[in-house]
C-alpha atoms as a PDB file:
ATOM      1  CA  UNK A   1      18.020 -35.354  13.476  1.00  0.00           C
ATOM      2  CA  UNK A   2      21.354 -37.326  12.836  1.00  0.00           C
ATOM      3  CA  UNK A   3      24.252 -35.513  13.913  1.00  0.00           C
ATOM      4  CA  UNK A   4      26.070 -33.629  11.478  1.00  0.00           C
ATOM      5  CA  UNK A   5      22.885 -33.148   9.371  1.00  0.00           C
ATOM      6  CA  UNK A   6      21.326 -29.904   9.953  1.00  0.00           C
ATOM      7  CA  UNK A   7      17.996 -28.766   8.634  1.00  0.00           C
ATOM      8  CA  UNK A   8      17.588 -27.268   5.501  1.00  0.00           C
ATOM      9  CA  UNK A   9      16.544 -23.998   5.368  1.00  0.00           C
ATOM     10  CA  UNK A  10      13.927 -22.735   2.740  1.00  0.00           C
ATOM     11  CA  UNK A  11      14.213 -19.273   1.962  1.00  0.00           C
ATOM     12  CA  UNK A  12      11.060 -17.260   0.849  1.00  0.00           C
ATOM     13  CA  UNK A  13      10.384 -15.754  -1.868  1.00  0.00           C
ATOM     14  CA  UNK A  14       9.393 -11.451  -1.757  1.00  0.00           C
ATOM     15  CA  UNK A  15       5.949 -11.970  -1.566  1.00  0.00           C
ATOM     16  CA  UNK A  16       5.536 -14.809   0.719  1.00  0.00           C
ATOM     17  CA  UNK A  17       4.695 -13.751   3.911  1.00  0.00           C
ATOM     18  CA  UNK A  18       5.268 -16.633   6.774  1.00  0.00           C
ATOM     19  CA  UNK A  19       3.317 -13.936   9.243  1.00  0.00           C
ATOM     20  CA  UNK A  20       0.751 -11.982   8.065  1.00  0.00           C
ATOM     21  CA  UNK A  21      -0.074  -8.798  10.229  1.00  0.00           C
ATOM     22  CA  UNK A  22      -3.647 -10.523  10.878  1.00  0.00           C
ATOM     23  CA  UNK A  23      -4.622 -13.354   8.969  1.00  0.00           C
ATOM     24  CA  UNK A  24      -7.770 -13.763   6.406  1.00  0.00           C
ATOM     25  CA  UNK A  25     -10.664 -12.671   6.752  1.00  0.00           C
ATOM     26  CA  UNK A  26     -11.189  -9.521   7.618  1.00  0.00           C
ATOM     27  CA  UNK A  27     -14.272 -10.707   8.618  1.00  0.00           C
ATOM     28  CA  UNK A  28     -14.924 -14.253  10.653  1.00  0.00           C
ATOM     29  CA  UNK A  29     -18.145 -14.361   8.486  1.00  0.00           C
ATOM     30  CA  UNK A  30     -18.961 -17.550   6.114  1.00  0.00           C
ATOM     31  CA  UNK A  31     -19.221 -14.819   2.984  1.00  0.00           C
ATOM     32  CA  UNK A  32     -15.455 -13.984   3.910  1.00  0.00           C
ATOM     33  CA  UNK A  33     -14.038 -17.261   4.885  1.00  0.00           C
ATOM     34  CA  UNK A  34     -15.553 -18.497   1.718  1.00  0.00           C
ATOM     35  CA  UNK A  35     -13.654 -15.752  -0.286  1.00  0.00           C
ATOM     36  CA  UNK A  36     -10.419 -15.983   1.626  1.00  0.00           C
ATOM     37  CA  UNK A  37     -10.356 -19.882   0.876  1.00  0.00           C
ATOM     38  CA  UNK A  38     -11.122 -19.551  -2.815  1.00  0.00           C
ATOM     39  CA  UNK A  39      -8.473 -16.957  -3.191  1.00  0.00           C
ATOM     40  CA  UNK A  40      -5.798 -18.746  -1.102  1.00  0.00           C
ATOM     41  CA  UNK A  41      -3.316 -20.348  -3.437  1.00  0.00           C
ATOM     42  CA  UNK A  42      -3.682 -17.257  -5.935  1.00  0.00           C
ATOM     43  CA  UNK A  43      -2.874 -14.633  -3.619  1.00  0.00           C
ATOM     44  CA  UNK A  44       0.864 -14.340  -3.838  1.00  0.00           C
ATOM     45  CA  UNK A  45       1.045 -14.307  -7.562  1.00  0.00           C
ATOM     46  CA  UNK A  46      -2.032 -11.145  -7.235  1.00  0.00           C
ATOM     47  CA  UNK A  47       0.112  -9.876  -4.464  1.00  0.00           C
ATOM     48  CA  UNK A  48       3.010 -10.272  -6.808  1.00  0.00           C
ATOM     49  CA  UNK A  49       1.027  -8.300  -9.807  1.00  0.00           C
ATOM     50  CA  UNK A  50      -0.106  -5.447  -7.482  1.00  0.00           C
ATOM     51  CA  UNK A  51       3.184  -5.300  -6.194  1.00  0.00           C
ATOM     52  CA  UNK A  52       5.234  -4.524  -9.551  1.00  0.00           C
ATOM     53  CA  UNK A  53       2.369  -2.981 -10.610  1.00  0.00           C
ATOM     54  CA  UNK A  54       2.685   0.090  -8.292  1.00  0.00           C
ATOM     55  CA  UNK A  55       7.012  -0.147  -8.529  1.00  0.00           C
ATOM     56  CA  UNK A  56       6.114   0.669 -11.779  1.00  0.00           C
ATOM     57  CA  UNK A  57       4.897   3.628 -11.831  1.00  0.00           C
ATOM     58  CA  UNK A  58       7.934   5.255  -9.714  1.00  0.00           C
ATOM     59  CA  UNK A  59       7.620   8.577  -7.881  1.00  0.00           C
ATOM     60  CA  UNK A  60       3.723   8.808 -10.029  1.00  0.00           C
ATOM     61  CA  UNK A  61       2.385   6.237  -7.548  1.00  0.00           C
ATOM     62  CA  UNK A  62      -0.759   5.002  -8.569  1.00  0.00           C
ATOM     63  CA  UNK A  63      -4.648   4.768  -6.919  1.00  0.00           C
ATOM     64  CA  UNK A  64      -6.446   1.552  -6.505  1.00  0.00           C
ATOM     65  CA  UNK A  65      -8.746   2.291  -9.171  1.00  0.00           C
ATOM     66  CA  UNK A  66      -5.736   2.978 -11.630  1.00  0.00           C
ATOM     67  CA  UNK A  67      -4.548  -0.645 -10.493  1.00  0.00           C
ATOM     68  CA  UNK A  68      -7.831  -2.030 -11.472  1.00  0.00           C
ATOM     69  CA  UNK A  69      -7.388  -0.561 -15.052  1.00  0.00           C
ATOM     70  CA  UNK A  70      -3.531  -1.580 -15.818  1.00  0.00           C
ATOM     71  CA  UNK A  71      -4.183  -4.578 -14.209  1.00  0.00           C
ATOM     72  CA  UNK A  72      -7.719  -6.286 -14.945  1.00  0.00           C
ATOM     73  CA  UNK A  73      -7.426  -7.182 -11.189  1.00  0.00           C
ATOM     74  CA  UNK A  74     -11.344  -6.803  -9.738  1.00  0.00           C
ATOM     75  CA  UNK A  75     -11.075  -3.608  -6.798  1.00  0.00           C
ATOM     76  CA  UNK A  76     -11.970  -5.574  -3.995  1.00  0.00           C
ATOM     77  CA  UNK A  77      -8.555  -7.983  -4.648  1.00  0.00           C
ATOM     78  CA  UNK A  78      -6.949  -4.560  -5.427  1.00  0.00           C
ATOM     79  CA  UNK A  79      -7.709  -3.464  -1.573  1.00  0.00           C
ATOM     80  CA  UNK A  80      -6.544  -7.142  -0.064  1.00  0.00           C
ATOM     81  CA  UNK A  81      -3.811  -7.090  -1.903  1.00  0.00           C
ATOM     82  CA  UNK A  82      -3.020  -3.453  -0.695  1.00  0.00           C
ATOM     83  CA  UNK A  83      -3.590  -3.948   2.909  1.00  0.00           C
ATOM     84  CA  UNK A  84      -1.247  -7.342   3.221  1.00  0.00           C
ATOM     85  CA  UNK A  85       1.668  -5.144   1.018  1.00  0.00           C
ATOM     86  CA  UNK A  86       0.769  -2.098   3.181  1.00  0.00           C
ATOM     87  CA  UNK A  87       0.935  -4.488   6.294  1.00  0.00           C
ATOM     88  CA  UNK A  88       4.320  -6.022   5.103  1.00  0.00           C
ATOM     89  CA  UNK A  89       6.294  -2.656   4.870  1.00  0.00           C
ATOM     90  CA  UNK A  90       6.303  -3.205   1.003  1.00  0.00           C
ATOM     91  CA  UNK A  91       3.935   0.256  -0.166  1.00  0.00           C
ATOM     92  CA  UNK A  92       2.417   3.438   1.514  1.00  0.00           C
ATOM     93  CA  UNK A  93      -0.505   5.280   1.080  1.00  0.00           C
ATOM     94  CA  UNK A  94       0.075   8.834   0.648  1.00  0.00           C
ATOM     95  CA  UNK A  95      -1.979  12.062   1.451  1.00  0.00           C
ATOM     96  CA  UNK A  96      -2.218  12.687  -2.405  1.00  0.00           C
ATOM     97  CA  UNK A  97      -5.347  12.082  -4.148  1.00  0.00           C
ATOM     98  CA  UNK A  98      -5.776  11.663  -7.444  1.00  0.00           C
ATOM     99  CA  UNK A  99      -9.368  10.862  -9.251  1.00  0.00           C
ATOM    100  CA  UNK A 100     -10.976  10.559  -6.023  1.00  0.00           C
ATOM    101  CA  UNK A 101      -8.085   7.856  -4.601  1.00  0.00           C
ATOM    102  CA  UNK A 102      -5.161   8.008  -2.604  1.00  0.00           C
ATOM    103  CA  UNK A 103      -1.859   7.220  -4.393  1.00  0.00           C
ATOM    104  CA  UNK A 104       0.136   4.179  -3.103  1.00  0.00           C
ATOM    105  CA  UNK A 105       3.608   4.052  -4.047  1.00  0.00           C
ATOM    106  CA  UNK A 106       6.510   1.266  -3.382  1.00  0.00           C
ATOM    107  CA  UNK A 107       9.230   2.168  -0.777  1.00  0.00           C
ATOM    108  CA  UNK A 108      12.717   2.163  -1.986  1.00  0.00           C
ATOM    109  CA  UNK A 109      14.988  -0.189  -0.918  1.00  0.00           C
END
């Protein structure tokens, strides 16, 4: 690097996440690997939907299934999703139930 020229910087955006908590798969399977592949360049935007999906709903929360209705999002991508925004500090899973399925709701910041 020339001197007097640093390196810029690029900042990320909210849901990209330079270090997941453990990476995809779940599962070092082909099925998975497959799935985790196909999905790969999608997954932030999902991430993203999921996201503002369950800041939404404010102190409510809302249960994966109730994601897969106000969002059209299939369940399984629901519970990725879910796991890398539990896994970045973004939601919680409460002890309340509703329908059969624990509410999630955003932390405040």
């Amino acid at each position: 690097m020339a001197e007097g020229r640093r390196k810029k910087s690029q900042q990320l955006g909210l849901f990209d996440n330079p270090r997941p908590r453990i990476g995809a798969p779940a599962q070092p399977v082909a099925t998975s690997i497959a799935a985790a592949q196909a999905i790969a360049e999608i997954a932030p935007t999902l991430r993203g939907k999921v996201y503002q999906a369950i800041a939404t709903t404010g102190d409510r929360g809302a249960t994966r299934n109730e994601l897969v209705e106000s969002t059209g999002i299939k369940l399984q991508t629901i519970c990725a999703r879910v796991w890398e925004l539990t896994g970045m500090g973004l939601i919680y899973q409460t002890d309340e139930s509703r329908g059969g399925g624990k509410v999630l709701r955003a932390r405040r910041c």
